[in-house]
N, C-alpha and C. Protein backbone atom coordinates (compact mmCIF):
# COMPACT_ATOMS: atom_id res chain seq x y z
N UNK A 1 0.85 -1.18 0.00
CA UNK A 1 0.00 0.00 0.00
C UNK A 1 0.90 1.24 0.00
N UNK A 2 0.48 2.42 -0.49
CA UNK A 2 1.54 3.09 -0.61
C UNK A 2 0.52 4.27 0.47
N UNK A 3 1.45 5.10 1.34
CA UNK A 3 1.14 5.99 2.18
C UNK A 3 1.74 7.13 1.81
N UNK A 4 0.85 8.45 1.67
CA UNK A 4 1.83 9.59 1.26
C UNK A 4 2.10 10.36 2.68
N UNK A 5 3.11 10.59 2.65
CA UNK A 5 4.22 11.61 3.41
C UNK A 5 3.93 13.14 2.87
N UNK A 6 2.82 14.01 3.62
CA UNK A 6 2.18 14.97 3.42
C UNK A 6 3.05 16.31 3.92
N UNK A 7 3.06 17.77 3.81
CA UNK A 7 3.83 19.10 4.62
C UNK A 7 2.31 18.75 5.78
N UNK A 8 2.26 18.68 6.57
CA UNK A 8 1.31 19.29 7.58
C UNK A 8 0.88 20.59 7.93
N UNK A 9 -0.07 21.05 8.63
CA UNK A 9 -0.34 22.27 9.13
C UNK A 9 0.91 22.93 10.12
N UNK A 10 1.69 24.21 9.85
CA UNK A 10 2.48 24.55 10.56
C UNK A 10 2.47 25.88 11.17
N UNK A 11 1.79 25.69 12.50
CA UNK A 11 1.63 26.71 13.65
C UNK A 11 0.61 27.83 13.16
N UNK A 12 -0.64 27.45 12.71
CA UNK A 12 -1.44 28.08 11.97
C UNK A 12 -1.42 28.48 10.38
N UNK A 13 -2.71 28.85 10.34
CA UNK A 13 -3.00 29.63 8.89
C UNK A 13 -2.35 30.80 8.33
N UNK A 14 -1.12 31.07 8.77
CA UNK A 14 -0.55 32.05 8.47
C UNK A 14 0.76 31.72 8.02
N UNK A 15 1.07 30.30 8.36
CA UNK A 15 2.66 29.53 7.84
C UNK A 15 1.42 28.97 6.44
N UNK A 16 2.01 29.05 4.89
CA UNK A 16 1.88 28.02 4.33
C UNK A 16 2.46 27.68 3.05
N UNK A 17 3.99 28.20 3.60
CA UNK A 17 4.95 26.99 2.76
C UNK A 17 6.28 27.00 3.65
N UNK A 18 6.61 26.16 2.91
CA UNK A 18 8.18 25.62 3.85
C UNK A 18 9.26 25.73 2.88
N UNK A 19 10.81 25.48 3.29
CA UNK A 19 11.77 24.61 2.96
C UNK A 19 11.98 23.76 3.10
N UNK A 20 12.29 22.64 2.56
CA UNK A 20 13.04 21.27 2.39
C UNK A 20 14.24 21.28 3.42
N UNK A 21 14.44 21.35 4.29
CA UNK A 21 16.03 20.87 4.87
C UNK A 21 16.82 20.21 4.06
N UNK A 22 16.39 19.09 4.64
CA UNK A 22 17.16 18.02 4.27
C UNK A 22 16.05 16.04 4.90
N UNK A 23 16.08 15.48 4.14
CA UNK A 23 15.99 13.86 4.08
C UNK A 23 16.43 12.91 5.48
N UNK A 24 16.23 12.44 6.26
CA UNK A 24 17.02 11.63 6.92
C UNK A 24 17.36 10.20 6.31
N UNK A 25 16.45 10.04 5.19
CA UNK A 25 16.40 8.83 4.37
C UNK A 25 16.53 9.07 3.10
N UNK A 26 17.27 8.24 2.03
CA UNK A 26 17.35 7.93 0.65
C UNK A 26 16.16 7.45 -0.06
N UNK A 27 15.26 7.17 -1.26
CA UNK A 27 14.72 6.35 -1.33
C UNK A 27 15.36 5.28 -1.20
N UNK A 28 14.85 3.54 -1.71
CA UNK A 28 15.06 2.66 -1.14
C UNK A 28 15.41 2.20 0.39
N UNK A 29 15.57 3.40 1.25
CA UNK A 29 15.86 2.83 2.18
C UNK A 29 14.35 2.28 2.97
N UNK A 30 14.63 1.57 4.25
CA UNK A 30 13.44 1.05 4.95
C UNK A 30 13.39 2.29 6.24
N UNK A 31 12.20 2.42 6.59
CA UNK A 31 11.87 3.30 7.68
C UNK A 31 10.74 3.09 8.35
N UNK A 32 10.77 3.08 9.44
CA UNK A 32 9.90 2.76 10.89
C UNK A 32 8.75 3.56 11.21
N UNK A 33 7.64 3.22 11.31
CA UNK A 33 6.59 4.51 11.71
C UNK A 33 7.42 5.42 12.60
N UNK A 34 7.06 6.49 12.79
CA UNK A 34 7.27 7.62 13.77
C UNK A 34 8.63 7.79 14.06
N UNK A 35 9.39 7.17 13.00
CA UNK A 35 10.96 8.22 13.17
C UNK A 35 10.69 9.19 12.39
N UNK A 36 11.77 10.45 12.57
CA UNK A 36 11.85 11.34 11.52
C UNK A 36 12.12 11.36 10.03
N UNK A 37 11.56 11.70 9.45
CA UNK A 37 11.65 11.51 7.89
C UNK A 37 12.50 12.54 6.86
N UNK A 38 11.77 13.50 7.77
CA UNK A 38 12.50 15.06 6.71
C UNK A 38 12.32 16.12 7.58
N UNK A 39 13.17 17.19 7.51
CA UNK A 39 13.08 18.38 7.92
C UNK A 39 12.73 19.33 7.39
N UNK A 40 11.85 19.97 7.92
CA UNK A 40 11.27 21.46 6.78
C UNK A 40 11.50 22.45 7.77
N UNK A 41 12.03 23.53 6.75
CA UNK A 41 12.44 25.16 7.45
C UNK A 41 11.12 26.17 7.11
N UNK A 42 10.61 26.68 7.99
CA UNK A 42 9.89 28.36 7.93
C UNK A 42 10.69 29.03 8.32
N UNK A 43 9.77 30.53 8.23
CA UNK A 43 11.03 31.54 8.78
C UNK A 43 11.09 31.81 10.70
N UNK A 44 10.42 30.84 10.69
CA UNK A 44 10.26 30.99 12.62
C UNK A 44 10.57 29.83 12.92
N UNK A 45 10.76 28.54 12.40
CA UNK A 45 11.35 27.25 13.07
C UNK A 45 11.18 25.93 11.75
N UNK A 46 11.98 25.38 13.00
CA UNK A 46 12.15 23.96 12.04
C UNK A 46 11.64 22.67 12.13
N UNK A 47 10.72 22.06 11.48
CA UNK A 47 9.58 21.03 11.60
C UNK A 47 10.22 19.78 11.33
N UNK A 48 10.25 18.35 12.21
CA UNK A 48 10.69 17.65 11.69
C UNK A 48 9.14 16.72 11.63
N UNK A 49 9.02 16.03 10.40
CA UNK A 49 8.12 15.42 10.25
C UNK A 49 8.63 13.40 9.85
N UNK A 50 7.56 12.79 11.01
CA UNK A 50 7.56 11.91 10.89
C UNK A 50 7.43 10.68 10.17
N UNK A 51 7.68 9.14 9.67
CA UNK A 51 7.09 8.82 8.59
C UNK A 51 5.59 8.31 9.27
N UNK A 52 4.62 8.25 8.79
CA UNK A 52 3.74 7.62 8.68
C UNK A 52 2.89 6.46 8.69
N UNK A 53 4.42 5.97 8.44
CA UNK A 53 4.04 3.60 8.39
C UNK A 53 5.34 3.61 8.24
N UNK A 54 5.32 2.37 8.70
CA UNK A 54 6.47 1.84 8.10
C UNK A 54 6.79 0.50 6.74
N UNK A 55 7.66 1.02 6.50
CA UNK A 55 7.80 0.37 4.74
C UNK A 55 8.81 1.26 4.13
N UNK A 56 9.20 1.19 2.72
CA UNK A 56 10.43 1.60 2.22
C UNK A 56 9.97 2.98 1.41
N UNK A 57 10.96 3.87 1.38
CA UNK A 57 10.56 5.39 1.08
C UNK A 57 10.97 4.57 -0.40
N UNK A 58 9.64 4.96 -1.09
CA UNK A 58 9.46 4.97 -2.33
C UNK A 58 9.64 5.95 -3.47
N UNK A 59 9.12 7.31 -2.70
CA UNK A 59 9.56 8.46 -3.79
C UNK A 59 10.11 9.36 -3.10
N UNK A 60 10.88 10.12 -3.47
CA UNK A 60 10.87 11.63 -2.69
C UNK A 60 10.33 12.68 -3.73
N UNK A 61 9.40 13.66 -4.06
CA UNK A 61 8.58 14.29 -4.70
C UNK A 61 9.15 15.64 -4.71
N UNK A 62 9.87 15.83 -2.92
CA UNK A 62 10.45 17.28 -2.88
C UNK A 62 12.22 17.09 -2.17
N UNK A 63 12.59 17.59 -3.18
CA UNK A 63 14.45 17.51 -3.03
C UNK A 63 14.72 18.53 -1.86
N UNK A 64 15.63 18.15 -1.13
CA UNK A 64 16.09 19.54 -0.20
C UNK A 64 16.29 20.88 -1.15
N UNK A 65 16.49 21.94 -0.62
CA UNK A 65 16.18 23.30 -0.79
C UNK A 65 14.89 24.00 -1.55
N UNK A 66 14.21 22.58 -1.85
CA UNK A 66 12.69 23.28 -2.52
C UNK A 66 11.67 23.81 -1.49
N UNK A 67 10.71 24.66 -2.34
CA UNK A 67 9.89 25.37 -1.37
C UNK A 67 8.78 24.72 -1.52
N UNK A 68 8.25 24.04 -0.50
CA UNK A 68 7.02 23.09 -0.38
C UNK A 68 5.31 23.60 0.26
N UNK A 69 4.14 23.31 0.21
CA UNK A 69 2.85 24.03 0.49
C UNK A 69 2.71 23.14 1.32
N UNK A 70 1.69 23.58 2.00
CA UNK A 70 1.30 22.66 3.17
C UNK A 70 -0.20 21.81 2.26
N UNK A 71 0.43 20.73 2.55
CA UNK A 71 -0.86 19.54 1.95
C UNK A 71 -0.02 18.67 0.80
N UNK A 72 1.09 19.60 0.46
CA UNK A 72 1.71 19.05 -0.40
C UNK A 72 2.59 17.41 -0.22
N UNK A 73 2.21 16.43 -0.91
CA UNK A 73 2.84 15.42 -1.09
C UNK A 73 4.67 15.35 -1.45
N UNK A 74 5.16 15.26 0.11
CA UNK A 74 6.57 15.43 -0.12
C UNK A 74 7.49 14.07 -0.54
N UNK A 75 6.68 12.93 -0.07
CA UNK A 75 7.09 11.23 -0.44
C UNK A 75 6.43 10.30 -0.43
N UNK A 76 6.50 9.17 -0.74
CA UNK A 76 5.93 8.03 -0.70
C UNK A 76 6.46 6.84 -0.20
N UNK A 77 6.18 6.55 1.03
CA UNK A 77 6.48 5.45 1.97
C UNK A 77 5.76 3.78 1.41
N UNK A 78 6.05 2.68 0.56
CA UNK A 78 5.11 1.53 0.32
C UNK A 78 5.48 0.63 1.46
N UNK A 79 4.50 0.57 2.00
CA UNK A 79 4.13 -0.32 3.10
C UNK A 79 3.61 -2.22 2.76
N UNK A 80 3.74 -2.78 3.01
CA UNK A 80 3.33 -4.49 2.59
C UNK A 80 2.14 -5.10 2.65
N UNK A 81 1.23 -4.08 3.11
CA UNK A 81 -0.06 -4.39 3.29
C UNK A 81 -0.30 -3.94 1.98
């Protein structure tokens, strides 16, 4: 099953886009629900967002230094179910 790795809501309706940090994962690699996945920068702090399931990061959609929306599909985690 594939699970998307979403930007979330960040500290209200008034944040709504980010930076890319940086990846803690490659695709192909395997990753665990609720470790960190990626880091995103605003101009007031830095979000680390979790994966979602666990299963192997399938896509990455947004490369570090891109500017990302909130809702936006940043990866794709496929899970075995």
């Amino acid at each position: 099953m594939r699970v998307e790795v979403k930007v979330p809501e960040l500290g209200g309706s008034d944040v709504t886009e980010a930076d890319v940090s940086f990846w803690y994962y490659d695709e192909g690699e395997e990753v665990d629900e609720g470790e960190d996945l990626v880091e995103i920068l605003t101009d007031k702090a830095a979000f680390n967002i979790s994966a979602p399931a666990s299963g192997t990061l399938a896509e990455v959609n947004a490369g570090e230094g891109e500017t990302v929306k909130v809702g936006q599909v940043l990866g794709v985690i496929e899970t075995e179910e």
